[in-house]
Protein backbone atom coordinates (compact mmCIF):
# COMPACT_ATOMS: atom_id res chain seq x y z
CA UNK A 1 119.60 134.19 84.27
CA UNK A 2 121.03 130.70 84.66
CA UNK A 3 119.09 127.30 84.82
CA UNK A 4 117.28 126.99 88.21
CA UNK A 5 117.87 123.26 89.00
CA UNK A 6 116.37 123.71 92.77
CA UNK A 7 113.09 124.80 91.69
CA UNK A 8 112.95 122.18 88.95
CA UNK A 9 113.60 119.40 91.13
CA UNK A 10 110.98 120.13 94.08
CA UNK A 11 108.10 121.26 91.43
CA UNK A 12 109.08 117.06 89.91
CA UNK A 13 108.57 116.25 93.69
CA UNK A 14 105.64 117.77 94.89
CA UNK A 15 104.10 116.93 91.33
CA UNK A 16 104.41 113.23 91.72
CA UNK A 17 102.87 110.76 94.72
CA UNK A 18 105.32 108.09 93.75
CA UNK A 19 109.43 107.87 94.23
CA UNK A 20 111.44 109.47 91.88
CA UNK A 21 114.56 107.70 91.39
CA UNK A 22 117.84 110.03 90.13
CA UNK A 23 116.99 108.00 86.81
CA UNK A 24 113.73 109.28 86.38
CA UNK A 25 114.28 112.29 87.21
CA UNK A 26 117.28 112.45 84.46
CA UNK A 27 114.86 110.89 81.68
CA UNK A 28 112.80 113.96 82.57
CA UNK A 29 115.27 116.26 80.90
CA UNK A 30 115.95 114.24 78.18
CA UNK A 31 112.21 114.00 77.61
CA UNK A 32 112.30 118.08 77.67
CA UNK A 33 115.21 118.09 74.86
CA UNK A 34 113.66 116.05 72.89
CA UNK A 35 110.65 118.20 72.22
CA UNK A 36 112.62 121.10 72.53
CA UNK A 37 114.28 120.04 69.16
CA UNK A 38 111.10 119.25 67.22
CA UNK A 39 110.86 121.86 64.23
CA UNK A 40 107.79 123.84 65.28
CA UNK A 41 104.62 123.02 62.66
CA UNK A 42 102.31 126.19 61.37
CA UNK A 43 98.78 124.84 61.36
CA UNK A 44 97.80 127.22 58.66
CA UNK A 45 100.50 125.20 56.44
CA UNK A 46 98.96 121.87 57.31
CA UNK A 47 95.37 123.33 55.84
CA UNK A 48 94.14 121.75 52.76
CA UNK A 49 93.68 124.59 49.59
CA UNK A 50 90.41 125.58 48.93
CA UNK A 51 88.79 125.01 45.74
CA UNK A 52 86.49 128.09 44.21
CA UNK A 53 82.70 126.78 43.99
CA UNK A 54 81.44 126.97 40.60
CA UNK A 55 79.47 129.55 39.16
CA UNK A 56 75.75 127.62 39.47
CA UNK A 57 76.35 126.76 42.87
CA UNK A 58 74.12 127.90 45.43
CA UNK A 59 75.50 130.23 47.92
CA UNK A 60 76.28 128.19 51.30
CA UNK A 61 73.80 128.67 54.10
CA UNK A 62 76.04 131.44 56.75
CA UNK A 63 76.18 129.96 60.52
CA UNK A 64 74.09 131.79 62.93
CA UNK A 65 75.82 133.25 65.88
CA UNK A 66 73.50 130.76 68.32
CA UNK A 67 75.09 127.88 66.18
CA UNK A 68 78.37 128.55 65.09
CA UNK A 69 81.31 127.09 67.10
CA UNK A 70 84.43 129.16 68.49
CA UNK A 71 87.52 127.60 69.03
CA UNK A 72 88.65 128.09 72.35
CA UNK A 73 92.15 129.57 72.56
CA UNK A 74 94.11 129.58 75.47
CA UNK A 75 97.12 132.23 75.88
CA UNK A 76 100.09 129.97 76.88
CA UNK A 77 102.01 131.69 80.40
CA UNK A 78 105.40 133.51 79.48
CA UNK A 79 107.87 131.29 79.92
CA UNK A 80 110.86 131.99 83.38
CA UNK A 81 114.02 131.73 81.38
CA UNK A 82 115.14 130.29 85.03
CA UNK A 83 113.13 127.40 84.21
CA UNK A 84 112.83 126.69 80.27
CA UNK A 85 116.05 128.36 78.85
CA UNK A 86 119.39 127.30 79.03
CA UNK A 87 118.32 123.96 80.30
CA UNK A 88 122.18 121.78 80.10
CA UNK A 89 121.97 118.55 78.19
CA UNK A 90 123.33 117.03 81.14
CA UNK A 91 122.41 116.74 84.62
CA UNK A 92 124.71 114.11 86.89
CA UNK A 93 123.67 112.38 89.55
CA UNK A 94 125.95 114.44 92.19
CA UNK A 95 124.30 117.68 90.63
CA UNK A 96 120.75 115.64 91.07
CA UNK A 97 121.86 114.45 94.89
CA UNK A 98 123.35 117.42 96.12
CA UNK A 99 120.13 119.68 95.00
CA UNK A 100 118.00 117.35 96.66
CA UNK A 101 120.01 117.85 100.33
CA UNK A 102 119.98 121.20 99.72
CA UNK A 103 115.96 121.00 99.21
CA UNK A 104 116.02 118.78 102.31
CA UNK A 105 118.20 120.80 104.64
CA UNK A 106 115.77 123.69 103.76
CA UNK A 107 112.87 121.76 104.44
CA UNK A 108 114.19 120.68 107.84
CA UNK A 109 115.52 124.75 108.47
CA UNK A 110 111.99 126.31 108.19
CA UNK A 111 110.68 123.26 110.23
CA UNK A 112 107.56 122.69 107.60
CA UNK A 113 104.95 120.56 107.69
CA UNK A 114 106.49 118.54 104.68
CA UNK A 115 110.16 116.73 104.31
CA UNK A 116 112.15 115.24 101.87
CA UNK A 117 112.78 111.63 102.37
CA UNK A 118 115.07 109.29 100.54
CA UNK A 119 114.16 105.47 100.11
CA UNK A 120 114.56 102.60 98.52
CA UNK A 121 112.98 103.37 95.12
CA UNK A 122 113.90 107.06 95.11
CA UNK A 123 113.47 110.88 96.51
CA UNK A 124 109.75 111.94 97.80
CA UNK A 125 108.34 114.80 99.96
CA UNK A 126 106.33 113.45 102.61
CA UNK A 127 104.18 115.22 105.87
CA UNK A 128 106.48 115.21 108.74
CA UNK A 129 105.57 112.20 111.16
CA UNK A 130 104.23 114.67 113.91
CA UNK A 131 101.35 115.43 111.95
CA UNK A 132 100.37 111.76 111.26
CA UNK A 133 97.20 112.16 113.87
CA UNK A 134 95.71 114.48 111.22
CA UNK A 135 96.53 112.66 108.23
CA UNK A 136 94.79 109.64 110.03
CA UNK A 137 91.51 111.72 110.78
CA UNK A 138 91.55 112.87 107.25
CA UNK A 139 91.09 109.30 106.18
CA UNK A 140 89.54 107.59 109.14
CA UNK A 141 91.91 105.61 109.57
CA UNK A 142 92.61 103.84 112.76
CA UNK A 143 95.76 104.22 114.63
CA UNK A 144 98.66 101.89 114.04
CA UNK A 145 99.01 98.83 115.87
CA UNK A 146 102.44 98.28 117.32
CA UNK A 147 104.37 94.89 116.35
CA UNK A 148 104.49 92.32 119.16
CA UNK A 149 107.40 91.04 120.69
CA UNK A 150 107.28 88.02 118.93
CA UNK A 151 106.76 89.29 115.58
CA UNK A 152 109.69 91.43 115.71
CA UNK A 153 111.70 88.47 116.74
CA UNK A 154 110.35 87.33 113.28
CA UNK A 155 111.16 89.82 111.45
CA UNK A 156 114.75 90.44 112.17
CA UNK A 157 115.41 86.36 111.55
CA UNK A 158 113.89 87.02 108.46
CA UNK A 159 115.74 90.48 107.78
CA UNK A 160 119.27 89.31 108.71
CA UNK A 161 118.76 85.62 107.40
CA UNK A 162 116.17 86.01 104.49
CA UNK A 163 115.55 84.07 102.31
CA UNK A 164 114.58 81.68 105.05
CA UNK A 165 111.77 79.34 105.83
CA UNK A 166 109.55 79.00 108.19
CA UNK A 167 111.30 75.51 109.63
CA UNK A 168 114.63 77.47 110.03
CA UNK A 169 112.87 80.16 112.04
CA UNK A 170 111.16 78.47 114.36
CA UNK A 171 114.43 76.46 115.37
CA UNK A 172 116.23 79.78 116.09
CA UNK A 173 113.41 80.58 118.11
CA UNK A 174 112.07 77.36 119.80
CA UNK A 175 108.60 78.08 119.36
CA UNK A 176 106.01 77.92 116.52
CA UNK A 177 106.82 80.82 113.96
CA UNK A 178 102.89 80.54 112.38
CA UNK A 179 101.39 83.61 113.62
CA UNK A 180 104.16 85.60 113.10
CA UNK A 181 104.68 84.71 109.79
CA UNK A 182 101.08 85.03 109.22
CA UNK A 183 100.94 89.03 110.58
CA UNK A 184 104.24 90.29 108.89
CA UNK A 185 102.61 89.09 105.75
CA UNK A 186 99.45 90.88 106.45
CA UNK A 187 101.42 93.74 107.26
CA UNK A 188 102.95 93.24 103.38
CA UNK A 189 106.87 93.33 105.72
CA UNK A 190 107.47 89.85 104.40
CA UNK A 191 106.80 87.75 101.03
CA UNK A 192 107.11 84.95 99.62
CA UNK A 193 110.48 84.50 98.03
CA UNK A 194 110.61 81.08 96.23
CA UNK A 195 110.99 77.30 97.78
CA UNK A 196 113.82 75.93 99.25
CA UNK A 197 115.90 73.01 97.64
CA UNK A 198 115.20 71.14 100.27
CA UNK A 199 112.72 67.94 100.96
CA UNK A 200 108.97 68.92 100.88
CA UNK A 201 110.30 72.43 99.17
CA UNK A 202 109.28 74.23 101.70
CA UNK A 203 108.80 78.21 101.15
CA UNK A 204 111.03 81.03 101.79
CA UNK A 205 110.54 84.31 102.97
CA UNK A 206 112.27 88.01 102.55
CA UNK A 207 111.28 91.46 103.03
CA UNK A 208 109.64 94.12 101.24
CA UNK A 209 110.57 97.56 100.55
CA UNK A 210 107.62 98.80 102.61
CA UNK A 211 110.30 97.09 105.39
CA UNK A 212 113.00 99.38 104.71
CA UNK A 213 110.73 102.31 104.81
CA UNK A 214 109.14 100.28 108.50
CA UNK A 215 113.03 100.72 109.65
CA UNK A 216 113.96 103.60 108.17
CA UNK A 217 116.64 102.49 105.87
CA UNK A 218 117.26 102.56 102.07
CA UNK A 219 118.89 98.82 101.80
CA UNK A 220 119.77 95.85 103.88
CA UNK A 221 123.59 97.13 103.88
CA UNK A 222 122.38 99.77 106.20
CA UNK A 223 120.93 97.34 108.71
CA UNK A 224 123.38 97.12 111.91
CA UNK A 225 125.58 94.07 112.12
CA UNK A 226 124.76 91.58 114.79
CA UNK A 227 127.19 91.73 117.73
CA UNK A 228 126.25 88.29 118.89
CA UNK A 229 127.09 86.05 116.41
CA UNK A 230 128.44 85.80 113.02
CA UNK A 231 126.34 84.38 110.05
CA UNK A 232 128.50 81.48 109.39
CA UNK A 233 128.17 80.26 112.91
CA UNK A 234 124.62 80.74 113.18
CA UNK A 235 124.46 78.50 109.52
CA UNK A 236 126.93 76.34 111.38
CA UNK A 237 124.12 75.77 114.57
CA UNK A 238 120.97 75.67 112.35
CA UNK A 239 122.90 72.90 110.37
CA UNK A 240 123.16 70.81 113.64
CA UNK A 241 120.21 72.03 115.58
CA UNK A 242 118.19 70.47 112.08
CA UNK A 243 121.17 67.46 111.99
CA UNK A 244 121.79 66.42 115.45
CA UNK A 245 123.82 64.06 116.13
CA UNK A 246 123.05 60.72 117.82
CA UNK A 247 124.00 59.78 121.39
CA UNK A 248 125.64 57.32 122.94
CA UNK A 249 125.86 55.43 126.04
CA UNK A 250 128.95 57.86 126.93
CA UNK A 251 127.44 60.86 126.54
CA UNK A 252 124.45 59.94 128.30
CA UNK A 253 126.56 59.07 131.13
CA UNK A 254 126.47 55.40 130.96
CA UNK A 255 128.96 52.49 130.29
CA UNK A 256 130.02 51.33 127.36
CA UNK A 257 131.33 47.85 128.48
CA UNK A 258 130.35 45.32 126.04
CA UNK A 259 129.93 41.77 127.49
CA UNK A 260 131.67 38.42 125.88
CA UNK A 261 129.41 36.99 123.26
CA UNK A 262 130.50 33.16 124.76
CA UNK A 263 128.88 34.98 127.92
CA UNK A 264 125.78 36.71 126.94
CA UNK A 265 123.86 33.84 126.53
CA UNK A 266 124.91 32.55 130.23
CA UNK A 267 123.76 35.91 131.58
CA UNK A 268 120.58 35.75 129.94
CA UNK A 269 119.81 32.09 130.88
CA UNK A 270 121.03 33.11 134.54
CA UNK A 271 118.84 35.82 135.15
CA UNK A 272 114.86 34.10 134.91
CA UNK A 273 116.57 31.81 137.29
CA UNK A 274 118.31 33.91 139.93
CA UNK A 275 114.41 36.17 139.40
């Protein structure tokens, strides 16, 4: 009977509350060779020899059945030569990817309680979202509480611009970014990234990977591109909404006639008196 990869792979998953990543999943196996190879040790050949007591030694005292201790022994399940024997030495990552789709595809066929879910750190089996009222009365805990408008507009400037500062976000937006900031961070969607090189090094913010499970994606490459505008213009108005530029009389509609400097000082004398 050959190797049963399938059944491997989902006992791994549903053994394990954290991601498993193709890479763990392959170290697995190599773990399994590994002590597969180890020469087998017979504990009676790892028993020190006996030495005969001498002659004038008194007899030792025999253990009473209340007081003498049994080792426990416990009879090891048959092996499944599906499972244990003929294990390859090798197991890709398209052998690894394509099982898991086939474990997901059935998951999604029999329309279980339970699905398989790829993100950012690796493969899990989670409860399907429709059941998420139960899992919430399981651990009293209280329902989610939906993003405001505002915050979202905070979170996809700092999705699509990250790492970016608090100063840069507020002049894309016009308002104060401070309580925004303050609940994506709460909601662990954001952290802190570094400091800018900028004056007064002001701090930076990206997101998490509890973000691109929030969206549903496995990296940023996935996120849609902005129809609106490009990433160099938007750099291009952030650098002169921060820079602007200073007015003059001409743009603010006035003239720019300059008056003779042999004739200012008329004009000024003339005016207290014509007042």
């Amino acid at each position: 009977m050959a190797f049963n990869l399938k059944k491997v792979l989902k006992a791994l998953l549903l053994s394990s509350s954290q991601p498993l990543a193709i890479k763990d999943i392959q170290a697995a196996f190599t773990r399994f060779h590994e002590q597969d190879s180890l020469p087998l040790v017979d504990a009676a050949e790892n028993e020190a020899p006996s030495t005969p007591a001498p002659a004038d030694a008194a007899p030792a005292p025999e253990a009473t059945p209340a007081t003498e201790e049994v080792p426990e022994v416990i009879a090891e399940a048959p092996q499944d030569a599906e499972l244990y024997q003929d294990v390859p030495s090798l197991i890709t990552a398209t052998q690894i990817r394509e099982t898991v789709d086939e474990i997901a595809a059935e998951m999604r066929a029999t329309d279980d309680s339970l699905l398989l879910i790829e993100g950012s750190s690796g493969y899990r089996i989670v409860t399907h979202p429709r059941f998420a009222r139960w899992v919430r009365i399981l651990r009293a805990e209280p329902p989610p509480v939906k993003l405001s408008q505002s915050s979202v507009e905070t979170l996809a400037i700092v999705a699509y611009r990250q790492p970016v500062t608090r100063g840069e976000i507020e002049t894309i937006r016009g308002v104060s970014a401070e309580a925004g900031v303050n609940k994506l961070l709460e909601r662990e969607l954001i952290y802190v990234v570094g400091r800018a090189d900028l004056p007064g090094r002001p701090i930076q913010y990206g997101t998490t990977d509890r973000f691109l499970e929030f969206v549903g994606v496995k990296s940023l490459d996935e996120l849609p591109a902005s129809d609106v505008l490009s990433a160099r213009q938007i750099d291009e108005w952030l650098q002169s909404a921060m820079n602007p530029a200073k007015l003059s009389d001409t743009d603010m509609g006035l003239s720019d006639e300059q008056l003779p400097l042999e004739n200012a000082a008329e004009t000024v004398a003339e005016t207290p008196a014509q007042a």
